[in-house]
Protein backbone atom coordinates (compact mmCIF):
# COMPACT_ATOMS: atom_id res chain seq x y z
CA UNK A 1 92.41 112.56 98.35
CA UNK A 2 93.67 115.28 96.30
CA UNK A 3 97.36 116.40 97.35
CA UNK A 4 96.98 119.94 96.31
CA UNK A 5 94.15 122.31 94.95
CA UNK A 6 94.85 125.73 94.19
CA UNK A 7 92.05 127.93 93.81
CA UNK A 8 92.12 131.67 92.04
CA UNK A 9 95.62 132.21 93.59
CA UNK A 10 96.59 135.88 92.86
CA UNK A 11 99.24 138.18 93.71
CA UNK A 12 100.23 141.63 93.06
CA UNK A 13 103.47 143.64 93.52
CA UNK A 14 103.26 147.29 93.28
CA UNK A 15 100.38 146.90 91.20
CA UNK A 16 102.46 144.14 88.77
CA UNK A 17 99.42 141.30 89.03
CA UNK A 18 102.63 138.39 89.34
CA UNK A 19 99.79 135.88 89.29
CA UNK A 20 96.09 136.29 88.53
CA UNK A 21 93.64 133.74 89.00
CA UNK A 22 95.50 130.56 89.17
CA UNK A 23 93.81 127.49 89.74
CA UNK A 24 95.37 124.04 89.59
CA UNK A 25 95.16 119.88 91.18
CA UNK A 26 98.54 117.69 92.20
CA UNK A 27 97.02 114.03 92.74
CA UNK A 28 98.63 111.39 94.59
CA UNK A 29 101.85 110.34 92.46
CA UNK A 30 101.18 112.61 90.00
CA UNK A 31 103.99 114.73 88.37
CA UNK A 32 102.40 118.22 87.10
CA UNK A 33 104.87 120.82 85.76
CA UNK A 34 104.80 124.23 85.10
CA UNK A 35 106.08 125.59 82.24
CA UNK A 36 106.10 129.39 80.88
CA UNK A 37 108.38 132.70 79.21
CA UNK A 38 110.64 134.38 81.86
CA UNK A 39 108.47 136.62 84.21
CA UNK A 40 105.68 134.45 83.78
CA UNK A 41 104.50 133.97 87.41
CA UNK A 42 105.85 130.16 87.85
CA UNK A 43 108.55 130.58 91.08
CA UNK A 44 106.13 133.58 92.65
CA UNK A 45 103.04 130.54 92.46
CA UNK A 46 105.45 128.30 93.57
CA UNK A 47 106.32 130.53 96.93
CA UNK A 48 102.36 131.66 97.17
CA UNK A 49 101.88 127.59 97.48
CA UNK A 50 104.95 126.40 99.88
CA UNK A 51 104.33 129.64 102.27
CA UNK A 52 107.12 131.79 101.03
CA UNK A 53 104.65 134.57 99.86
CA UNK A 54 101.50 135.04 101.44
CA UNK A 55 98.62 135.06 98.78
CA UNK A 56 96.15 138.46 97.69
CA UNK A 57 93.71 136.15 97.50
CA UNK A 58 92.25 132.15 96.68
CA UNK A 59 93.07 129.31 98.55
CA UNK A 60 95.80 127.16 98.87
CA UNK A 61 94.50 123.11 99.80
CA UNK A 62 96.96 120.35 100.84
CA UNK A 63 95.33 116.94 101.57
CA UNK A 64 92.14 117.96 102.65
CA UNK A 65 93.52 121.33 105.15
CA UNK A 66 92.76 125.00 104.04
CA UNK A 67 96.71 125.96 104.27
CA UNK A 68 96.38 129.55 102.84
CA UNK A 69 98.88 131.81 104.30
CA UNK A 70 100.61 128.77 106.40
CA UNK A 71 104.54 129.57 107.25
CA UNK A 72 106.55 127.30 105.32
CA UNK A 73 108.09 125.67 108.44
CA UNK A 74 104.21 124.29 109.31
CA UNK A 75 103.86 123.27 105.75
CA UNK A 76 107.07 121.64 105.66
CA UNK A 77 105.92 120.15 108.81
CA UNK A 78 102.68 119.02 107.56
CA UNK A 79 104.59 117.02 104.12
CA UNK A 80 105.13 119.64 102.06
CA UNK A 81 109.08 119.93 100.84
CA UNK A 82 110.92 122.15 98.21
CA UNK A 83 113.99 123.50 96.89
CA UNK A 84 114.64 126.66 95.59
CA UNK A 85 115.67 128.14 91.84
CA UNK A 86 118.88 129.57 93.25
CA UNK A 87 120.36 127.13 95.21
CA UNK A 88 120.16 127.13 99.18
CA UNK A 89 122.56 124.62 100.56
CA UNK A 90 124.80 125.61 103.86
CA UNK A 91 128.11 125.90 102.97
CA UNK A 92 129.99 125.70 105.96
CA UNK A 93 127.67 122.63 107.05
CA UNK A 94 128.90 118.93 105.60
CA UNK A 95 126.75 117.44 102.70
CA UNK A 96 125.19 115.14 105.51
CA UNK A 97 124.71 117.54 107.96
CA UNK A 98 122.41 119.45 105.58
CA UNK A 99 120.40 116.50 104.39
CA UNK A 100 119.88 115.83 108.21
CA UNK A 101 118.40 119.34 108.37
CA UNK A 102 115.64 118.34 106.19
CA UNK A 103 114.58 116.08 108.72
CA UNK A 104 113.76 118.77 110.96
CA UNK A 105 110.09 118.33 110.76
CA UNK A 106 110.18 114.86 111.30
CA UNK A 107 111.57 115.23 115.07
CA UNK A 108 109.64 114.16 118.13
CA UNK A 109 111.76 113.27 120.60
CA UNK A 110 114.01 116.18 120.13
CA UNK A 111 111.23 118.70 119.38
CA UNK A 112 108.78 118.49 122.47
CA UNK A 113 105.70 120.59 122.32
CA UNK A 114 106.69 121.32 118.47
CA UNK A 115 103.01 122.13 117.71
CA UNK A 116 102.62 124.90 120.54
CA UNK A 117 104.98 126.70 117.73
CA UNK A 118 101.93 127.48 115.82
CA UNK A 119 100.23 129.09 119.05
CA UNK A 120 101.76 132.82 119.60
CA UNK A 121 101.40 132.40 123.15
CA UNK A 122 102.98 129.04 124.06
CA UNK A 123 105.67 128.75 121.25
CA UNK A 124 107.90 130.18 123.64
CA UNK A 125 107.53 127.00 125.74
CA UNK A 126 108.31 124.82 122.74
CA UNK A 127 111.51 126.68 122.45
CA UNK A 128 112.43 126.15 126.16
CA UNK A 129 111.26 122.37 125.79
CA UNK A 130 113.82 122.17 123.03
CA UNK A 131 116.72 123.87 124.21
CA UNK A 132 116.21 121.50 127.54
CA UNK A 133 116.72 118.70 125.55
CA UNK A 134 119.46 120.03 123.67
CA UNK A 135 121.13 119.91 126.98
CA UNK A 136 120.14 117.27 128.88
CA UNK A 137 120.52 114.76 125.52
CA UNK A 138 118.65 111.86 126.95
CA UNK A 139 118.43 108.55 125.61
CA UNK A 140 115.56 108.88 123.19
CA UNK A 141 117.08 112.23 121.53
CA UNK A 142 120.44 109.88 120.92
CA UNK A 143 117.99 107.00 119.38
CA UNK A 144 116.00 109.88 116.88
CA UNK A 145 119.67 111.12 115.68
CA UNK A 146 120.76 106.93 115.24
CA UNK A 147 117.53 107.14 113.20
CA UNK A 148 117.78 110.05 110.83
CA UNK A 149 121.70 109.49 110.87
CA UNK A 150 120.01 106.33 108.52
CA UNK A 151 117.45 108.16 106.63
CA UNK A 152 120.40 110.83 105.44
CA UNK A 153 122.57 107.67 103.93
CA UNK A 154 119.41 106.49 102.30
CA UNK A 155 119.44 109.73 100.69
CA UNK A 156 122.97 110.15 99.46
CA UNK A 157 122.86 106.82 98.35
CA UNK A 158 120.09 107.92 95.74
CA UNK A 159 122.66 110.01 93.91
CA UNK A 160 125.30 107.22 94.42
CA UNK A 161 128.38 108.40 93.55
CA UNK A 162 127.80 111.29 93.16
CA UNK A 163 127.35 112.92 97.14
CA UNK A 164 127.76 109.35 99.10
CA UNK A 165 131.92 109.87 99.08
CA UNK A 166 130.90 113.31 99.57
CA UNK A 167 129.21 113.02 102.72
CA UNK A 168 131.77 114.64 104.98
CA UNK A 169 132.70 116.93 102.50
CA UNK A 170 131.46 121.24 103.36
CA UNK A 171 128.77 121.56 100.53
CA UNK A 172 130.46 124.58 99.24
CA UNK A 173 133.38 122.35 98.03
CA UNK A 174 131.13 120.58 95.77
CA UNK A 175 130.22 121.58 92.17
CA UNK A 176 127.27 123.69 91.56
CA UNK A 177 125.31 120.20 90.27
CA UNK A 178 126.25 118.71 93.50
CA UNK A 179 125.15 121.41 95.42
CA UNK A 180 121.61 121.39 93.53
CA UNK A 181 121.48 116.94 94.19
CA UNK A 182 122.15 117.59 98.04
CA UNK A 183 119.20 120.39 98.12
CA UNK A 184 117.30 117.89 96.60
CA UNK A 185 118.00 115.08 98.80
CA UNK A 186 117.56 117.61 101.89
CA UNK A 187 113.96 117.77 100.31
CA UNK A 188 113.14 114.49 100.22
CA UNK A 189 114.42 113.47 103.45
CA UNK A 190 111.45 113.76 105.47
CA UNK A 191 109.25 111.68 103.00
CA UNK A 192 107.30 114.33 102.00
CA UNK A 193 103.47 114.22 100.50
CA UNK A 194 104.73 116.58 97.95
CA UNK A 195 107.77 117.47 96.37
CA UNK A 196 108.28 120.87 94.86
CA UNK A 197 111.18 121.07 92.73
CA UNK A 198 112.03 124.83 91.19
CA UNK A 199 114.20 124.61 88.13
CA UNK A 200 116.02 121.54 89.81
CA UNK A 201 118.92 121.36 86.52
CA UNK A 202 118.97 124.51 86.15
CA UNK A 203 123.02 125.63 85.24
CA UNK A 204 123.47 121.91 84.82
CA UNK A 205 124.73 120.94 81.58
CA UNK A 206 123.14 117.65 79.40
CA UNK A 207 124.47 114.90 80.68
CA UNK A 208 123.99 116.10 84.40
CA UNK A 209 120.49 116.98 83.59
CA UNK A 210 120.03 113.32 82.21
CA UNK A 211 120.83 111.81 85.46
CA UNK A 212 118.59 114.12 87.26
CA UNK A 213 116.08 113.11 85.51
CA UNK A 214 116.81 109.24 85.97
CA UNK A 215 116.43 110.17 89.29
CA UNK A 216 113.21 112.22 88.84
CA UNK A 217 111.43 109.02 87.23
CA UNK A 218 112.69 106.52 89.74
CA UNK A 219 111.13 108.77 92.58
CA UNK A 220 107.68 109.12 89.81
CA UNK A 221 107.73 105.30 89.47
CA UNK A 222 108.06 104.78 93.60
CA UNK A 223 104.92 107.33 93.49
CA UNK A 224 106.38 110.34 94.42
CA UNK A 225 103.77 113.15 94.44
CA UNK A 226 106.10 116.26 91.88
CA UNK A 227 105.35 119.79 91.77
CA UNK A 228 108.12 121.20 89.25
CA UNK A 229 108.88 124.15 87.57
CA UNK A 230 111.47 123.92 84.98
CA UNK A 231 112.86 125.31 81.76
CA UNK A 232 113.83 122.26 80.10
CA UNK A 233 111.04 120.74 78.11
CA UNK A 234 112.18 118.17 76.86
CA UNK A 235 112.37 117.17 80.61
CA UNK A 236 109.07 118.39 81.22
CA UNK A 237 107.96 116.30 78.74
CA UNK A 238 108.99 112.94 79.64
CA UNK A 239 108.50 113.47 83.56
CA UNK A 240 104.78 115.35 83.78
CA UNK A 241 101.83 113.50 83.57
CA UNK A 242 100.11 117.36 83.33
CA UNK A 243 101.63 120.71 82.33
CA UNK A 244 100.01 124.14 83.48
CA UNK A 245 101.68 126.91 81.39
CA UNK A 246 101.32 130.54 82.58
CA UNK A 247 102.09 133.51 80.76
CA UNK A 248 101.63 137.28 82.09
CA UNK A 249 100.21 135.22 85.90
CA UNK A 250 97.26 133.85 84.25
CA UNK A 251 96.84 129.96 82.90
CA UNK A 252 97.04 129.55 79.12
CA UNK A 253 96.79 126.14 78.54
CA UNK A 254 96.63 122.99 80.81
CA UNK A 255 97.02 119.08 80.28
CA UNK A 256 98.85 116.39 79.16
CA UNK A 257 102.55 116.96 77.67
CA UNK A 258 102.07 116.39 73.82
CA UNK A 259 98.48 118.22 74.29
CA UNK A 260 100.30 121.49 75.57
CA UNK A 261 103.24 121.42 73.55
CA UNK A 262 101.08 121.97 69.99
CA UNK A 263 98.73 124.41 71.33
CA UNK A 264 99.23 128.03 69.22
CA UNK A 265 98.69 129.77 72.50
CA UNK A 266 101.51 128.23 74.03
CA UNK A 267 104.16 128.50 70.93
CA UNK A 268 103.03 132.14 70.78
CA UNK A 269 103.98 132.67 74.73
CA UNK A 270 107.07 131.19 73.53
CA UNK A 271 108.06 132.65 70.31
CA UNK A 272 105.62 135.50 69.78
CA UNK A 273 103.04 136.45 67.58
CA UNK A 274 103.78 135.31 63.71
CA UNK A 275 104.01 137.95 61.30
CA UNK A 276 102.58 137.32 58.04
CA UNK A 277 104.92 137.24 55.18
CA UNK A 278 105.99 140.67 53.38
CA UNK A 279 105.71 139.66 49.94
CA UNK A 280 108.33 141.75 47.60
């Protein structure tokens, strides 16, 4: 089954057309990137398809469910992780404590009725249902947090050395590449379908951005479904299996790295139109 179709996605601000007509696959363990100039329309598709932004119009399709318009708290609930170009970490909360927030979704025993949220009518009952737990704490709440207590080392101990000593440490202690490694493990805590990653090395200099990458193609190779944006192309190009560029909201070229990165359409988005040569 196909992870993610988007379908004529379009979106206007104040008459700006952000994006116009996007249409695009993710398949199971594939990495597709996309690539484009500043202003381009990438992190604005990127919120139309994780629920941040509601869509003008098209369709949004993740593993089989019409998800247009979906909240990104029922997508995130339904597999669908991602971090953000400006980094969101909590900075009063420990490095573990906000990994263990990505496993929100993933909660049964503390989140009772959790699909009632989706129902305007009974979500207030979920909320009760939770907040009765909170108190009461019984036996299988304390065997959940055991659990994801687990799942949240597994997860620091992907960056090694990196956030592991780090655990107990308040995120905003940590260096800005830090801070972008625990929003990514936060992300991938719950074992999503799909990852979407927005400018994840962005601010980070080489050699930082080299061992996010490692880490990028070890989660690839385990078959990590990838949704990326990013700047970087020579990152792009040795983590996507497909690249979608956009340029002014609409799709200029589509397909395999190498493919992409020679098209004229593409170097023109890039570095504008060439001017022939003034001869003296």
């Amino acid at each position: 089954m196909t992870v993610l179709e988007v379908t004529g996605l379009r979106r206007s601000f104040a008459g700006l057309r952000a994006v116009d007509g996007v249409s695009f696959t993710v398949e199971p363990g594939e990495v597709v990137s996309i690539i484009g100039p500043n202003g381009s329309g990438k992190t604005t598709a990127l919120n139309l398809v994780s629920g941040v932004l509601r869509p003008d119009s098209g369709q949004v399709t993740f593993q089989g469910r019409d998800v247009t318009g979906w909240r990104p708290e029922r997508l995130a609930a339904a597999g669908l992780s991602r971090t953000f170009q400006n980094g969101r970490v909590f900075g009063n909360l420990t490095v573990a404590e906000n990994v263990l927030i990505g496993l929100t979704p993933t909660l049964q025993a503390a989140r009772p009725f959790s699909r009632w949220r989706n129902v305007p009518v009974l979500r207030w009952a979920s909320l009760l249902a939770e907040t009765a737990v909170a108190l009461v704490d019984p036996p299988a709440v304390r065997r959940e947090l055991a659990d994801r207590q687990a799942k949240v080392a597994t997860q620091l101990d992907r960056f090694g050395d990196r956030l592991t000593p780090r655990a107990d440490l308040a995120a905003h202690t940590l260096s800005y590449a830090n801070r972008r490694r625990t929003e990514i493990a936060r992300a991938l805590a719950s074992g999503p379908a799909l990852l979407v990653l927005d400018e994840p090395t962005a601010g980070m200099n080489p050699a930082e951005t080299g061992e996010v990458l490692e880490q990028l193609l070890e989660l690839k190779a385990a078959g990590q479904t990838i949704l990326l944006v990013e700047h970087k192309i020579d990152l792009v190009m040795r983590l996507s299996d497909r690249v979608l560029v956009l340029d002014a909201g609409s799709v200029i070229a589509a397909g395999p790295p190498e493919q992409v990165r020679s098209d004229p359409r593409v170097i023109e988005a890039y570095l504008g139109k060439r001017r022939p040569a003034v001869r003296p």
